[in-house]
PDB file of N, CA and C in Angstrom:
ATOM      1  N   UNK A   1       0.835  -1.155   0.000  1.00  0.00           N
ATOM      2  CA  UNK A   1       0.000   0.000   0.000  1.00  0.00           C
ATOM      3  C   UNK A   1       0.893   1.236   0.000  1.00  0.00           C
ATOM      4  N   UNK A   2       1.058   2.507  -1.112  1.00  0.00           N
ATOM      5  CA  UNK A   2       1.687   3.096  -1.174  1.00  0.00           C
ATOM      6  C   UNK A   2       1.351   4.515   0.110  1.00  0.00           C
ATOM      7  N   UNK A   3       2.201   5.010   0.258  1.00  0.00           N
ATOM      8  CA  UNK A   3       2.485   6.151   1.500  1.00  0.00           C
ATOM      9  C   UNK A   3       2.040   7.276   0.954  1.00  0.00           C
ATOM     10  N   UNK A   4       0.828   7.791   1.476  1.00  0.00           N
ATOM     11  CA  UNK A   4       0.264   9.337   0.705  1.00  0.00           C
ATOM     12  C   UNK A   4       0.667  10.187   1.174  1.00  0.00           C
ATOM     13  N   UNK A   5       1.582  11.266   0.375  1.00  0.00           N
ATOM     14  CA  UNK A   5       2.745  12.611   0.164  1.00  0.00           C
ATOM     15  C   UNK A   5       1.811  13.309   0.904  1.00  0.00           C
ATOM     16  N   UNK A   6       0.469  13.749   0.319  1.00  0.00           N
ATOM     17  CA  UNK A   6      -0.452  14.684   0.729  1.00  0.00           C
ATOM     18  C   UNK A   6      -0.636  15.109   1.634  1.00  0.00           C
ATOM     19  N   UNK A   7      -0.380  15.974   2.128  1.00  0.00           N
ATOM     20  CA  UNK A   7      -1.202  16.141   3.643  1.00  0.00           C
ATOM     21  C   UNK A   7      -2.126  17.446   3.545  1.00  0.00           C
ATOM     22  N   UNK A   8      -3.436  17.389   4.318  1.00  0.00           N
ATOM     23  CA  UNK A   8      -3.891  18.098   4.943  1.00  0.00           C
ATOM     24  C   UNK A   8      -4.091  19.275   5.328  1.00  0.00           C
ATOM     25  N   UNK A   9      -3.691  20.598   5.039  1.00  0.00           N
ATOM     26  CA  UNK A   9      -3.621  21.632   5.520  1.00  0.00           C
ATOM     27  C   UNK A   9      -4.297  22.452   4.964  1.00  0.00           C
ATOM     28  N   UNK A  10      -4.330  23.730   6.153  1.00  0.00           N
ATOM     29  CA  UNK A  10      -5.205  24.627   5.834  1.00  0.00           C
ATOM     30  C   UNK A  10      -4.351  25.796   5.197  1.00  0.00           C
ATOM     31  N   UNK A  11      -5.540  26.175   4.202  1.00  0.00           N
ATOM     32  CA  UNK A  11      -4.823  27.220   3.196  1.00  0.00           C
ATOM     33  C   UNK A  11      -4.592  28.186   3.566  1.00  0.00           C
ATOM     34  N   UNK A  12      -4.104  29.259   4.072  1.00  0.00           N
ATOM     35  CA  UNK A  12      -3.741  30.347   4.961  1.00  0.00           C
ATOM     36  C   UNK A  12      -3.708  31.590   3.454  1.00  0.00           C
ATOM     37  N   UNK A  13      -4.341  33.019   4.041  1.00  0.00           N
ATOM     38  CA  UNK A  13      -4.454  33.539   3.277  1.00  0.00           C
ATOM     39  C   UNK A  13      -3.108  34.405   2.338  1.00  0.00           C
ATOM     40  N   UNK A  14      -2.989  34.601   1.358  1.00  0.00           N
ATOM     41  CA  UNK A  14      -2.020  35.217   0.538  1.00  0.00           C
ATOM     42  C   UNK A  14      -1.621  36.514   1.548  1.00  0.00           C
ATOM     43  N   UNK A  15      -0.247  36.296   1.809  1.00  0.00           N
ATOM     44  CA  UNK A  15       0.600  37.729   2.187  1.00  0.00           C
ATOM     45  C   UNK A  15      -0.122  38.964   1.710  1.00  0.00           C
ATOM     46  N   UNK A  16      -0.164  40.246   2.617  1.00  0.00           N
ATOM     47  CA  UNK A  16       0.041  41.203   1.879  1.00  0.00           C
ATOM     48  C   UNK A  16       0.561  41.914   1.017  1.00  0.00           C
ATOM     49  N   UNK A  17       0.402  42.346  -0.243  1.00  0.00           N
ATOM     50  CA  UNK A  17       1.346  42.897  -0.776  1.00  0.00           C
ATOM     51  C   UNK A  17       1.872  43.710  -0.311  1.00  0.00           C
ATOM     52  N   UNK A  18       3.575  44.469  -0.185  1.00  0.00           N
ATOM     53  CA  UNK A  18       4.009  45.196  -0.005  1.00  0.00           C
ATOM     54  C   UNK A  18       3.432  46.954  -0.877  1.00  0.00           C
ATOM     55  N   UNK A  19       3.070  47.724  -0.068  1.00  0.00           N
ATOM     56  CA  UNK A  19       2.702  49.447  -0.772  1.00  0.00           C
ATOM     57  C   UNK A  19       4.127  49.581  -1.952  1.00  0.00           C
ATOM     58  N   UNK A  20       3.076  50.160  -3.084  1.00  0.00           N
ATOM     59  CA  UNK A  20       3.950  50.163  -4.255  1.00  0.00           C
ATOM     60  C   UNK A  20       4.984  51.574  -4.021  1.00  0.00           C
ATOM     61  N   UNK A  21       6.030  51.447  -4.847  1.00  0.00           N
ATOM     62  CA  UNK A  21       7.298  52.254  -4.220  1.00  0.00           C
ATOM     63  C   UNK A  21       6.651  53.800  -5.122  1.00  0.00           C
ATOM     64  N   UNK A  22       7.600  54.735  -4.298  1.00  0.00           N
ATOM     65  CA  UNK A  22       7.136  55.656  -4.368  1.00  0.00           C
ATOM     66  C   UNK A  22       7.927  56.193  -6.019  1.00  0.00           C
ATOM     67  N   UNK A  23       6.999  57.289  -6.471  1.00  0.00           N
ATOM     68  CA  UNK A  23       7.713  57.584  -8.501  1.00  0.00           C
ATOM     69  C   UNK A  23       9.361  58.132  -7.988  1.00  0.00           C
ATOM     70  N   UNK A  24       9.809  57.219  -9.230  1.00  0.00           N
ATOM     71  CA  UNK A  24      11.624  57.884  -9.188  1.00  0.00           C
ATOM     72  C   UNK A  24      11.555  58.978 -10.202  1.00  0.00           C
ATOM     73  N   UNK A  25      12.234  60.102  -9.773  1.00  0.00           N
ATOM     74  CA  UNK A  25      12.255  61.373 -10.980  1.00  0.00           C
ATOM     75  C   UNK A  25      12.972  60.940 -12.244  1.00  0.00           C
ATOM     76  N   UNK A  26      12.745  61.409 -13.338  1.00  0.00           N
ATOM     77  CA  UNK A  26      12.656  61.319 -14.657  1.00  0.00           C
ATOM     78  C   UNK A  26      14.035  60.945 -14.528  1.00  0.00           C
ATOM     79  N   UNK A  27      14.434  60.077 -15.603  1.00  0.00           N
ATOM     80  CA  UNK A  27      15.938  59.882 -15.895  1.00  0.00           C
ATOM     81  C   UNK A  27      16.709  61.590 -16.241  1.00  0.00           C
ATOM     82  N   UNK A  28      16.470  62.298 -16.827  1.00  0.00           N
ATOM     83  CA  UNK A  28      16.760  63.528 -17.160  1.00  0.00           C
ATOM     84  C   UNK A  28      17.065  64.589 -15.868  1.00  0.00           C
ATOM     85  N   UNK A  29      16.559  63.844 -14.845  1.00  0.00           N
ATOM     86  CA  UNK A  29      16.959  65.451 -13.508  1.00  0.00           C
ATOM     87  C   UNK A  29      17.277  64.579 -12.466  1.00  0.00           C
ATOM     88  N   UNK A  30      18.131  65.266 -12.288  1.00  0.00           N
ATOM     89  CA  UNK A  30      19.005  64.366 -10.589  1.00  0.00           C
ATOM     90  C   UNK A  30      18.939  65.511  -9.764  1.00  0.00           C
ATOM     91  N   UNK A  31      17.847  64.993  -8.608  1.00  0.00           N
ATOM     92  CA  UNK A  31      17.781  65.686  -7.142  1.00  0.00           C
ATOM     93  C   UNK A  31      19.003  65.516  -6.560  1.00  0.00           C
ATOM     94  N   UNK A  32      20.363  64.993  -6.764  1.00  0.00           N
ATOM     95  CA  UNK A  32      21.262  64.945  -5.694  1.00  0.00           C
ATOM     96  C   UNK A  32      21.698  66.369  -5.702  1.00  0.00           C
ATOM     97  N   UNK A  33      22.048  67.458  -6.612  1.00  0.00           N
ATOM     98  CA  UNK A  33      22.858  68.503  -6.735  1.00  0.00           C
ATOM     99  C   UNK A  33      22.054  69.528  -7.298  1.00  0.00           C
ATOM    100  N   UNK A  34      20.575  69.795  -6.670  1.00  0.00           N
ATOM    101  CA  UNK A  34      19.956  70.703  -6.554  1.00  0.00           C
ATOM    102  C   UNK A  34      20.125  71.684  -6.146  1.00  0.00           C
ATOM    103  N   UNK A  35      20.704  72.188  -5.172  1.00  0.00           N
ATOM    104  CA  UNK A  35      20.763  73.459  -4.219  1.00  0.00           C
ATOM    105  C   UNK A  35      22.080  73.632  -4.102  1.00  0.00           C
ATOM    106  N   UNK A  36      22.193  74.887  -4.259  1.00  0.00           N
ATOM    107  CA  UNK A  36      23.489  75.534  -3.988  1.00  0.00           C
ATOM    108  C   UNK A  36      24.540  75.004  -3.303  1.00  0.00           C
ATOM    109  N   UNK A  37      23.991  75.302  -2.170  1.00  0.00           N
ATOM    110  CA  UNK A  37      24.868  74.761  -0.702  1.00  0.00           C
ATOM    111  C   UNK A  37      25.317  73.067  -0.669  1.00  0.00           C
ATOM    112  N   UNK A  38      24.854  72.390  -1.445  1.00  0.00           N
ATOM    113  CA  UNK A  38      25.300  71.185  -1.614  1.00  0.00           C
ATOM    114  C   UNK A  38      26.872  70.993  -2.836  1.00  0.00           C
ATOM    115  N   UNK A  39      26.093  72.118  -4.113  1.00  0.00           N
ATOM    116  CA  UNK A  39      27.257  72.540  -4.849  1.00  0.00           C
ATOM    117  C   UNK A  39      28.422  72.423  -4.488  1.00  0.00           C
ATOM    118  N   UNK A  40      28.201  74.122  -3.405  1.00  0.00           N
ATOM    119  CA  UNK A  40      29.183  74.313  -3.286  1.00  0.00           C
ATOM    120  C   UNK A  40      30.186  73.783  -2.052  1.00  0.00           C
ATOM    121  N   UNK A  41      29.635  72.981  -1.300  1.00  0.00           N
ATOM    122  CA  UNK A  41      30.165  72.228  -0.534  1.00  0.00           C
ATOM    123  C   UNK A  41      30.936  71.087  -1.055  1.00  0.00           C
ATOM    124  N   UNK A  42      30.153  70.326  -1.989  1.00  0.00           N
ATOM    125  CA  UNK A  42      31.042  68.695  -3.016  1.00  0.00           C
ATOM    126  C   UNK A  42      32.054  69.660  -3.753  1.00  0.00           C
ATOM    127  N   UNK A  43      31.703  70.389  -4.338  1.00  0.00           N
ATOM    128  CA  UNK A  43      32.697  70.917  -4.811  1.00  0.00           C
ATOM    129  C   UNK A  43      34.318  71.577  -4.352  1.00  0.00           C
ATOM    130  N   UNK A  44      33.904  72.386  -3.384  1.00  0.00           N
ATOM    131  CA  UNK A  44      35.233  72.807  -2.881  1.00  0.00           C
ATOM    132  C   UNK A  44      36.110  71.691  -2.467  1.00  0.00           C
ATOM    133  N   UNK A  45      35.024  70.456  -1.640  1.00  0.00           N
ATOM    134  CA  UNK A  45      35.908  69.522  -0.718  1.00  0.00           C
ATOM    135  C   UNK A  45      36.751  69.056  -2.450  1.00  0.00           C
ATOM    136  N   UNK A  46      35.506  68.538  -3.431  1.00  0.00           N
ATOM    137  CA  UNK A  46      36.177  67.721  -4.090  1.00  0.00           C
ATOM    138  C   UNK A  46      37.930  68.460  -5.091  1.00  0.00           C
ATOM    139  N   UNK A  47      37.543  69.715  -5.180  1.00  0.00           N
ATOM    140  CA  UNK A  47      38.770  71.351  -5.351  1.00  0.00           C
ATOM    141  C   UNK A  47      39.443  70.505  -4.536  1.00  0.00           C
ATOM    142  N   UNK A  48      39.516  71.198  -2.903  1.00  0.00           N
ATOM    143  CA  UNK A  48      40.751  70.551  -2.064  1.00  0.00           C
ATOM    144  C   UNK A  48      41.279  69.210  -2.000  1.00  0.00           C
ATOM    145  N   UNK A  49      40.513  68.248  -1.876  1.00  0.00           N
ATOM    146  CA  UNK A  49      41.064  66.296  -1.690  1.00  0.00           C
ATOM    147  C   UNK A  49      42.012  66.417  -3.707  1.00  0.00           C
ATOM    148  N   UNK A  50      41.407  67.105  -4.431  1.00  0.00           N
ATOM    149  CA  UNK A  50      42.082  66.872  -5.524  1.00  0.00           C
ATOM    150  C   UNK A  50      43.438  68.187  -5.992  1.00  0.00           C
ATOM    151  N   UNK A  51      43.320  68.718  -5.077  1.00  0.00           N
ATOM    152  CA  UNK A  51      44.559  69.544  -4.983  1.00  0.00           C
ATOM    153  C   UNK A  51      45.623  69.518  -3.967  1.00  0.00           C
ATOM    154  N   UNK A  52      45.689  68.505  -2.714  1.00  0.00           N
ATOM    155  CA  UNK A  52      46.276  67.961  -1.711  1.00  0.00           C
ATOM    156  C   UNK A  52      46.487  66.542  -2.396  1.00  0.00           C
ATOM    157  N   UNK A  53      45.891  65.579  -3.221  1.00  0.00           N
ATOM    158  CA  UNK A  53      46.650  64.544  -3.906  1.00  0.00           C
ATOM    159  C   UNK A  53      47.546  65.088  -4.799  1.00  0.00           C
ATOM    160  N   UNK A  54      46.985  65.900  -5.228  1.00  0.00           N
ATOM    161  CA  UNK A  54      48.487  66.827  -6.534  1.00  0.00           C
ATOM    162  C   UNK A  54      49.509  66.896  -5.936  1.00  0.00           C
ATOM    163  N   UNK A  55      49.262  68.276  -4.794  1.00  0.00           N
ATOM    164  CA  UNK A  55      50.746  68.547  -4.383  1.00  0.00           C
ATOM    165  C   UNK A  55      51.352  67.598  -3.292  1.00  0.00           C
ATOM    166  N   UNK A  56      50.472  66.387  -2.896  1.00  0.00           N
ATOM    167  CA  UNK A  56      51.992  65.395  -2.134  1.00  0.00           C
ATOM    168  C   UNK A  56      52.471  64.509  -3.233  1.00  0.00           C
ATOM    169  N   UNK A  57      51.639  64.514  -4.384  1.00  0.00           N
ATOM    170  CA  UNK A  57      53.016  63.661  -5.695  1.00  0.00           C
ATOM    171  C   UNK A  57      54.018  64.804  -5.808  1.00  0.00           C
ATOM    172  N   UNK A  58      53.510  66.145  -6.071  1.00  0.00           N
ATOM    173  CA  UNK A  58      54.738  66.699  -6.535  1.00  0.00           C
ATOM    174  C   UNK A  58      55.755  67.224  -5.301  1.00  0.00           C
ATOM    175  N   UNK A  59      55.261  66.953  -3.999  1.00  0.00           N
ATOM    176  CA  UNK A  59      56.610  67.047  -3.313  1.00  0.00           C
ATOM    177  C   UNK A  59      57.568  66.383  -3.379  1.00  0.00           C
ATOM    178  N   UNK A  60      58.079  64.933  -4.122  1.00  0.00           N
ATOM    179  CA  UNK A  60      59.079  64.238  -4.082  1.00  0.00           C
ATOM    180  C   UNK A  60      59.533  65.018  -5.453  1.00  0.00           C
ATOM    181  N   UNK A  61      59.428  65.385  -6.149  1.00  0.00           N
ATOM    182  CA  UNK A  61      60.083  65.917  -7.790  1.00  0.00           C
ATOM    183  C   UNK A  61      60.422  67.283  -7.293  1.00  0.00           C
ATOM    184  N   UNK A  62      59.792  67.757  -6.460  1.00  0.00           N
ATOM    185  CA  UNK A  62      60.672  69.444  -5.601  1.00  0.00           C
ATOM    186  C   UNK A  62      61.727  68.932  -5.228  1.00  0.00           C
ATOM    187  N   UNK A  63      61.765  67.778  -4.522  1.00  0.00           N
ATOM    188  CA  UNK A  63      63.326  67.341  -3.980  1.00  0.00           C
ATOM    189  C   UNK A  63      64.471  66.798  -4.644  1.00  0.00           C
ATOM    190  N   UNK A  64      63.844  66.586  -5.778  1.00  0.00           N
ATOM    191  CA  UNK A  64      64.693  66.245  -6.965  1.00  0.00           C
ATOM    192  C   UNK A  64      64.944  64.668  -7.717  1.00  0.00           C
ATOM    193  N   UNK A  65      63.964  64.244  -6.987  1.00  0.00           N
ATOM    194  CA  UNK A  65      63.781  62.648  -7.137  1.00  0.00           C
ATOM    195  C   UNK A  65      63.055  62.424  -8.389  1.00  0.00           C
ATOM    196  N   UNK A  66      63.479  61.499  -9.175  1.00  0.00           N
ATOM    197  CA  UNK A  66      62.808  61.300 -10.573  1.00  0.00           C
ATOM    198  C   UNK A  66      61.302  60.993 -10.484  1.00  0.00           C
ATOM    199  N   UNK A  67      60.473  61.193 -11.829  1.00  0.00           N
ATOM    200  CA  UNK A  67      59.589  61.185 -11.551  1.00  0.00           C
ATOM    201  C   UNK A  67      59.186  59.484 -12.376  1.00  0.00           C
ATOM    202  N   UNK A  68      58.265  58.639 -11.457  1.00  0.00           N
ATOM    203  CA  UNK A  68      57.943  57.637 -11.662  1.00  0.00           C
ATOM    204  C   UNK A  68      56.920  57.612 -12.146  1.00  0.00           C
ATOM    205  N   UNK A  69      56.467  56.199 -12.609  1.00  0.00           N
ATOM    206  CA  UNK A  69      55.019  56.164 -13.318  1.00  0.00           C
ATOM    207  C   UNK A  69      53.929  56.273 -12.011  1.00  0.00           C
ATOM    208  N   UNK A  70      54.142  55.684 -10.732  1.00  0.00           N
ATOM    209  CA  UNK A  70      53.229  55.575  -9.356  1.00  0.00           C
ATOM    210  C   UNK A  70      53.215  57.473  -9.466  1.00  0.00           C
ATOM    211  N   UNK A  71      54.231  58.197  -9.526  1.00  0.00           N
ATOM    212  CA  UNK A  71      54.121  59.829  -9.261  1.00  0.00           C
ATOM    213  C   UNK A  71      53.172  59.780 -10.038  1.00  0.00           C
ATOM    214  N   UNK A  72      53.425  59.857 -11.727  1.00  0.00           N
ATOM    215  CA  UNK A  72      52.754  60.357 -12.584  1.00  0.00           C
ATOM    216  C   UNK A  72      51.145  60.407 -12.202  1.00  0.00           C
ATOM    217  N   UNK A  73      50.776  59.168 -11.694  1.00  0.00           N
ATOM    218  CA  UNK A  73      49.739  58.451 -12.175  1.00  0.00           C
ATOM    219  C   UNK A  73      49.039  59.428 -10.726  1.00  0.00           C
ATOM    220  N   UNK A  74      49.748  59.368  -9.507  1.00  0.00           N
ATOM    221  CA  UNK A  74      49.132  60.556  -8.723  1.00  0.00           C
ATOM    222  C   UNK A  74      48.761  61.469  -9.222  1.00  0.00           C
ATOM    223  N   UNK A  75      49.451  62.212  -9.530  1.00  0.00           N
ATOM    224  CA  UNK A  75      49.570  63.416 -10.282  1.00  0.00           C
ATOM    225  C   UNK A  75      48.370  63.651 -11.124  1.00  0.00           C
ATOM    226  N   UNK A  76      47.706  62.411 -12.083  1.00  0.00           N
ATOM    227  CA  UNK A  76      46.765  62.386 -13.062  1.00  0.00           C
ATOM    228  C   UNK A  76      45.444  62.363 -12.276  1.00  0.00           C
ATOM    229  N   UNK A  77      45.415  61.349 -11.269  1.00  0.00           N
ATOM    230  CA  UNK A  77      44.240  61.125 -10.053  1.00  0.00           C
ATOM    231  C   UNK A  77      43.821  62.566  -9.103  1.00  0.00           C
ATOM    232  N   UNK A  78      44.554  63.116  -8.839  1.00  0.00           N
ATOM    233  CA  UNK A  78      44.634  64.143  -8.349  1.00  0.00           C
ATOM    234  C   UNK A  78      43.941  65.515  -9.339  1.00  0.00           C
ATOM    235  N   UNK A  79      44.354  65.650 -10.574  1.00  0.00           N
ATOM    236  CA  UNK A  79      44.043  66.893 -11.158  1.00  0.00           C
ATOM    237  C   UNK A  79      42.771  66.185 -11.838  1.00  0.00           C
ATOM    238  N   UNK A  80      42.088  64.770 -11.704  1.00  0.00           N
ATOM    239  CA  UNK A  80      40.912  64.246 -12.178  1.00  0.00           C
ATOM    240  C   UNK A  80      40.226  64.820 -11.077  1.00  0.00           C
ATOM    241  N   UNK A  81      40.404  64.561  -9.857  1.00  0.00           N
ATOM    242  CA  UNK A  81      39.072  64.876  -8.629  1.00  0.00           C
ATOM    243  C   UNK A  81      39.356  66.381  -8.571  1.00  0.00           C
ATOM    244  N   UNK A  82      40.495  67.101  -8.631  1.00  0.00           N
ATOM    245  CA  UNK A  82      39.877  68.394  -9.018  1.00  0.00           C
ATOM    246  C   UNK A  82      39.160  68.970 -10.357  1.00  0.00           C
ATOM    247  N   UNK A  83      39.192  68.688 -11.187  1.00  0.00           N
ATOM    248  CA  UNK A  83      38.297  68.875 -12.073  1.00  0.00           C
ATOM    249  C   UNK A  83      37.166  68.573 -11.991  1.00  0.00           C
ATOM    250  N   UNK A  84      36.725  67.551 -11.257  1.00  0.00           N
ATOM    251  CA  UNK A  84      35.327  67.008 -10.976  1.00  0.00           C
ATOM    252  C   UNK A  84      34.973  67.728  -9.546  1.00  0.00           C
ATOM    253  N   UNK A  85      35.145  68.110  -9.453  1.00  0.00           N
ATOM    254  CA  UNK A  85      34.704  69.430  -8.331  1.00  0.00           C
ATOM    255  C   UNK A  85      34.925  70.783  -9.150  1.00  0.00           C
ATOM    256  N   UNK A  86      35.193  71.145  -9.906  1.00  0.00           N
ATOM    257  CA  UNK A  86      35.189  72.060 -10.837  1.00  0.00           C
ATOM    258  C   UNK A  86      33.666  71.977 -11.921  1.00  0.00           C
ATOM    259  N   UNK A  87      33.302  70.753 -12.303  1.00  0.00           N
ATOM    260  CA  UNK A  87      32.248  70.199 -13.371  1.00  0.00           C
ATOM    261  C   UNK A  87      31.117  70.762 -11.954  1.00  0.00           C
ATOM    262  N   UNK A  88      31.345  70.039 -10.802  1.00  0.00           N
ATOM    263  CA  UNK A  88      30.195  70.451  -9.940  1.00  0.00           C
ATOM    264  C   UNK A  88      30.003  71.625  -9.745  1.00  0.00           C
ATOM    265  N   UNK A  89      30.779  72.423  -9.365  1.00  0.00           N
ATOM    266  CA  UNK A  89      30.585  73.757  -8.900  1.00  0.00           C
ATOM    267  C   UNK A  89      30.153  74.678 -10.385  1.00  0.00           C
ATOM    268  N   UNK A  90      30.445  74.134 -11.478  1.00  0.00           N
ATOM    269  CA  UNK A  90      30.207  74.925 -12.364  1.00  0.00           C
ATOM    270  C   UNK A  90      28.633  74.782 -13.238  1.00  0.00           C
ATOM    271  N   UNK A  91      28.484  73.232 -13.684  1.00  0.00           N
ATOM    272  CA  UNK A  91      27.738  72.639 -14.330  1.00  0.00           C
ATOM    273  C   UNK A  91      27.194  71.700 -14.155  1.00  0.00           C
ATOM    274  N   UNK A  92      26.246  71.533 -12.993  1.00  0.00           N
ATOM    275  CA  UNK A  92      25.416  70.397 -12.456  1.00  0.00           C
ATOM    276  C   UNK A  92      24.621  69.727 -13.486  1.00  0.00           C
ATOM    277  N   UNK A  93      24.631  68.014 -12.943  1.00  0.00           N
ATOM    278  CA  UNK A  93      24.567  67.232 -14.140  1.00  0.00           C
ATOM    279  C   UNK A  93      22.636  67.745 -14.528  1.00  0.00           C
ATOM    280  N   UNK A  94      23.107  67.808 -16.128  1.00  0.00           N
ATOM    281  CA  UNK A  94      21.932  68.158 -16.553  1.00  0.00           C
ATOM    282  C   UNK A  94      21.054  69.558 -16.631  1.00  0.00           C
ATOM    283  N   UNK A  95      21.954  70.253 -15.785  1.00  0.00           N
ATOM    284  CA  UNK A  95      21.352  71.928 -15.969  1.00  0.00           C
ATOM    285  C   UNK A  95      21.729  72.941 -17.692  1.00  0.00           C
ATOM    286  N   UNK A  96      22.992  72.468 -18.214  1.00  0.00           N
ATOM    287  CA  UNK A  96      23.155  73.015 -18.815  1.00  0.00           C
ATOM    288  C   UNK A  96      22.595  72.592 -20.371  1.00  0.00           C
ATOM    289  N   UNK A  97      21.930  71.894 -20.828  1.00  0.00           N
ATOM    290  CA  UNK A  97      21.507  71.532 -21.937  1.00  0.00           C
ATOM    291  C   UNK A  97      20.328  70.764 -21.329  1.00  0.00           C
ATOM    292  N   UNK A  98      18.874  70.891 -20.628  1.00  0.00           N
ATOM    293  CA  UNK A  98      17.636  70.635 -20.235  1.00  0.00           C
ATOM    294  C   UNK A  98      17.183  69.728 -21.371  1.00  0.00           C
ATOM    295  N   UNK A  99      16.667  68.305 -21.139  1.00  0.00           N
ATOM    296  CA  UNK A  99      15.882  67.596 -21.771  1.00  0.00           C
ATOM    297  C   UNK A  99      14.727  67.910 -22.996  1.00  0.00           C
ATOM    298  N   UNK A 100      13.866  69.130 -21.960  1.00  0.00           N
ATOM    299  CA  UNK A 100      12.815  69.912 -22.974  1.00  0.00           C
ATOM    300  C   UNK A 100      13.212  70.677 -23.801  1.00  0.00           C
ATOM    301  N   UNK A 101      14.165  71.206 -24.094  1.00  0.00           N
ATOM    302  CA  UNK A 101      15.029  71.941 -25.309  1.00  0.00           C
ATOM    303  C   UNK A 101      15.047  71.371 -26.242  1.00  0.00           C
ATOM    304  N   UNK A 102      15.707  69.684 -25.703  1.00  0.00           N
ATOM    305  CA  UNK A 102      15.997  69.390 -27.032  1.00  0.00           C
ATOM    306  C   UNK A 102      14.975  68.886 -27.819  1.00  0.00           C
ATOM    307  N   UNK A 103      13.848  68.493 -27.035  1.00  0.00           N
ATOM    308  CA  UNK A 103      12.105  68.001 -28.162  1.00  0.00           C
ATOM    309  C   UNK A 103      11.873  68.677 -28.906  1.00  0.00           C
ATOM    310  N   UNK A 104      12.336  70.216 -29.051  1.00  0.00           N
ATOM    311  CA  UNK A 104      11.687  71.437 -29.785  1.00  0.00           C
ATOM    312  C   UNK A 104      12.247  71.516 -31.259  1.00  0.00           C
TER     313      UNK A 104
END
């Protein structure tokens, strides 16, 4: 006589669904770098952290020590994060050429 798998139970009702998530803004506008004071805050820090990596590569080449590819490559990392605190403070992503412009 074979052994019945089946068992018995009571059907318990379906979970709640979880509340549907709230709307994400348009691919075209980023709330992170809205307001000024955020600007100009990422920005300066990102100005200074990328102008303090500059000048501790170039303190070993003041002293007269050759310059290596590890310098160089400081050197390149460094004047990248200042520039990108420069892009912020100047031209927040998406302000300067607006989505609705270009439909027209």
């Amino acid at each position: 006589m074979p052994a019945s798998t089946s068992s018995s139970t009571i059907a318990s009702p379906a979970p709640a669904l979880p509340p549907a998530p709230a709307q994400v803004a348009a691919p075209g506008k980023n709330p992170l770098m809205d307001c000024l004071s955020c600007r100009l805050l990422s920005g300066t820090g990102l100005l200074g952290a990328g102008g303090y990596v500059y000048w501790m590569a170039r303190r070993p080449l003041k002293l007269g020590y050759a310059a290596t590819p590890g310098i160089i490559f400081q050197m390149v990392v460094g004047i990248s994060i200042a520039y990108w605190g420069l892009v912020i403070l100047v031209d927040p992503v998406g302000k300067a050429y607006p989505a609705e412009s270009k439909k027209q």
